[in-house]
C-alpha atoms as a PDB file:
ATOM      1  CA  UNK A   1       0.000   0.000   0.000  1.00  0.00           C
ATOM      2  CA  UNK A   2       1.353   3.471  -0.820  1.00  0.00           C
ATOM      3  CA  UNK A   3      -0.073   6.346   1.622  1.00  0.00           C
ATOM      4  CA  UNK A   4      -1.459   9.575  -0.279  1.00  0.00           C
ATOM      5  CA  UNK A   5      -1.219  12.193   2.377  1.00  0.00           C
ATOM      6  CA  UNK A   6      -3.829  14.931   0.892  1.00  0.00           C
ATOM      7  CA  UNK A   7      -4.240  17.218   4.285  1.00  0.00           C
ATOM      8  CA  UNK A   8      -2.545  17.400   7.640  1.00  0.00           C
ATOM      9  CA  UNK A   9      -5.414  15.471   9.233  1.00  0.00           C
ATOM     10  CA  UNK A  10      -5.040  12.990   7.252  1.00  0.00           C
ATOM     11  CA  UNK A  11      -1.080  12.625   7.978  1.00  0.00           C
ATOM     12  CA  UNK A  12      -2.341  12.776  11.780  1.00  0.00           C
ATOM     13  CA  UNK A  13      -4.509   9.673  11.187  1.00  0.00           C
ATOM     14  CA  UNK A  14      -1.911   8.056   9.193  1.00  0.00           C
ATOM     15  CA  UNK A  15       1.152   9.229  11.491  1.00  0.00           C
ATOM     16  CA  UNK A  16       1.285   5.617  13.183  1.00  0.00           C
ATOM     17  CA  UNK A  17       1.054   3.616  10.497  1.00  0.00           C
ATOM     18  CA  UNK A  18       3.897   5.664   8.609  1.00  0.00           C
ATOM     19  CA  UNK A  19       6.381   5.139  11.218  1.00  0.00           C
ATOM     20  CA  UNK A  20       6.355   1.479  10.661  1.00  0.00           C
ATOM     21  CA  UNK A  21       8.613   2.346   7.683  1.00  0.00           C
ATOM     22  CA  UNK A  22       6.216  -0.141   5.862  1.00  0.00           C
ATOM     23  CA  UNK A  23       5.168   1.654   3.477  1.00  0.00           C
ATOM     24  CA  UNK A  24       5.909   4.506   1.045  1.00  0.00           C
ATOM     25  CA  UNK A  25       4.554   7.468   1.002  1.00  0.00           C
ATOM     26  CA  UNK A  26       3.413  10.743  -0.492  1.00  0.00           C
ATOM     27  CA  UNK A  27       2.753  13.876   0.238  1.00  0.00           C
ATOM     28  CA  UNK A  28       0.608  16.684  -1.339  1.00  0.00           C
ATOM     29  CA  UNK A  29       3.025  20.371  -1.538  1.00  0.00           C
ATOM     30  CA  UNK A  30       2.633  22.551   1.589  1.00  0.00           C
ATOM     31  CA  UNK A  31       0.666  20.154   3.468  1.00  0.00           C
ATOM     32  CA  UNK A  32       3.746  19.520   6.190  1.00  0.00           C
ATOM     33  CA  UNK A  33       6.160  21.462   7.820  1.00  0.00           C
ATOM     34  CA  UNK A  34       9.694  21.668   6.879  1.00  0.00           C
ATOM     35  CA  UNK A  35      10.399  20.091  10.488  1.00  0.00           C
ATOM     36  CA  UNK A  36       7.277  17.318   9.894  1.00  0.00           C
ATOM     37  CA  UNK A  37       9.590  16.234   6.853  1.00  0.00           C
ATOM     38  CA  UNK A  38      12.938  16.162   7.876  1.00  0.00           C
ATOM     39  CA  UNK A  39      11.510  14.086  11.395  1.00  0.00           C
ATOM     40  CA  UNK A  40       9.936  11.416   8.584  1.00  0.00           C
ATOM     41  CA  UNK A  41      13.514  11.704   6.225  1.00  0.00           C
ATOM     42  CA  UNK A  42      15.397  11.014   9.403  1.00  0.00           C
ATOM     43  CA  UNK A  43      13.263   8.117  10.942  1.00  0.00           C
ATOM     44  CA  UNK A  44      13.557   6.377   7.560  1.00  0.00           C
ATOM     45  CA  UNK A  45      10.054   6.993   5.888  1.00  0.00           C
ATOM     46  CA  UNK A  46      10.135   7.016   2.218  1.00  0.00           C
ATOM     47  CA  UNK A  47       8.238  10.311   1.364  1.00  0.00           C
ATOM     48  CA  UNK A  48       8.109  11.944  -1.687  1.00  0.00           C
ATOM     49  CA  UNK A  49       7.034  15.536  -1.723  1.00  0.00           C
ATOM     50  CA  UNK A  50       4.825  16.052  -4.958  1.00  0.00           C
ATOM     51  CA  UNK A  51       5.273  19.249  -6.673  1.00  0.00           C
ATOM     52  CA  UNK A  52       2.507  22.166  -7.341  1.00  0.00           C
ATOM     53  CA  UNK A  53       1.681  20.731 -10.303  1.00  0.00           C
ATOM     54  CA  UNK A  54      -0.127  17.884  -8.161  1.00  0.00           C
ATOM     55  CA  UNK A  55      -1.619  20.326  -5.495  1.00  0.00           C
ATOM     56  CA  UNK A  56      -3.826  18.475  -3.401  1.00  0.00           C
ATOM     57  CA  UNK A  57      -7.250  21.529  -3.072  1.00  0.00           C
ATOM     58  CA  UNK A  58      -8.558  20.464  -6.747  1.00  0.00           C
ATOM     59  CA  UNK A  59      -9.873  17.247  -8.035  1.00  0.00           C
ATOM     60  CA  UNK A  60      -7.633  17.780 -11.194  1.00  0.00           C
ATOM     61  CA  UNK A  61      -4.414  18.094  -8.976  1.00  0.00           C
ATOM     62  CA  UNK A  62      -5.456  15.091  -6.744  1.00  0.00           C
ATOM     63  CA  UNK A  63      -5.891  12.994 -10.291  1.00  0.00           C
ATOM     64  CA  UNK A  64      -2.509  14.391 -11.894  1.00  0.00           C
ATOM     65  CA  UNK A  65      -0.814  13.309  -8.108  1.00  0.00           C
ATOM     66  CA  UNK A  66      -2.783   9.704  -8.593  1.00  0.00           C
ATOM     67  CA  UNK A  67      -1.122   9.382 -11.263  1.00  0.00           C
ATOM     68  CA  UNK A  68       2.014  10.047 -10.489  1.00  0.00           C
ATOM     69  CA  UNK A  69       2.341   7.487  -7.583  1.00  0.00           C
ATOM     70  CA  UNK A  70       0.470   4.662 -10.038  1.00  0.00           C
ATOM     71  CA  UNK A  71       3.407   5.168 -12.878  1.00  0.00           C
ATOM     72  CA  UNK A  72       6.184   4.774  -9.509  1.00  0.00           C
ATOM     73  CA  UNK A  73       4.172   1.943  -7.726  1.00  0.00           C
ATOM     74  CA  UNK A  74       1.888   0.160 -10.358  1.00  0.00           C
ATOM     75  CA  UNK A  75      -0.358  -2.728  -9.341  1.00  0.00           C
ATOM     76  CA  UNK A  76      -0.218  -1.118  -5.731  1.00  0.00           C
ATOM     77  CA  UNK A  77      -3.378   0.054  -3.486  1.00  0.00           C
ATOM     78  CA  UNK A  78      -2.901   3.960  -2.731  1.00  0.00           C
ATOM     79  CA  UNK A  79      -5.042   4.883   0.371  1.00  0.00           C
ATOM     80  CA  UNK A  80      -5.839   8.522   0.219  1.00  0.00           C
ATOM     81  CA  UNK A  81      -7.930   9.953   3.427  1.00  0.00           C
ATOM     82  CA  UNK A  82     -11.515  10.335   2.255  1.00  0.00           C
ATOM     83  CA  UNK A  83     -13.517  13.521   2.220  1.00  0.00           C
ATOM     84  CA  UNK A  84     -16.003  14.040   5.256  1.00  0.00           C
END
């Protein structure tokens, strides 16, 4: 599974399971702190910060990010926080 981090509350529900190093993850521009980042680089978490091209406040963005992690981790469920 590869975790689509979309919002901060959706890193905060997803915090645990990220720091079993388990799985990859990704992460929508501006959505954590420079410090938030460095803490997951450092504990070993395999993040990739998307660019703005795949900013995560429009459905377009959240497709052209979806895309982006299928073409790096095909055949692979993305989990992506859903809307409330």
């Amino acid at each position: 599974m590869v975790i689509f981090i979309t919002s901060q509350s959706a890193f905060q529900e997803m915090q645990e399971t990220i720091l079993t190093l388990q799985h990859p993850v990704w992460c929508g521009p501006d959505i954590l702190t420079l410090q938030e980042t460095n803490e997951l680089y450092k504990a070993g978490v395999e993040l990739s910060v998307l660019d703005d091209e795949a900013t995560t406040d429009t459905q377009a963005g959240i497709d052209t990010a979806l895309e982006i992690i299928r073409i790096h981790h095909p055949e692979q469920e993305i989990w992506v926080q859903a809307k409330k």
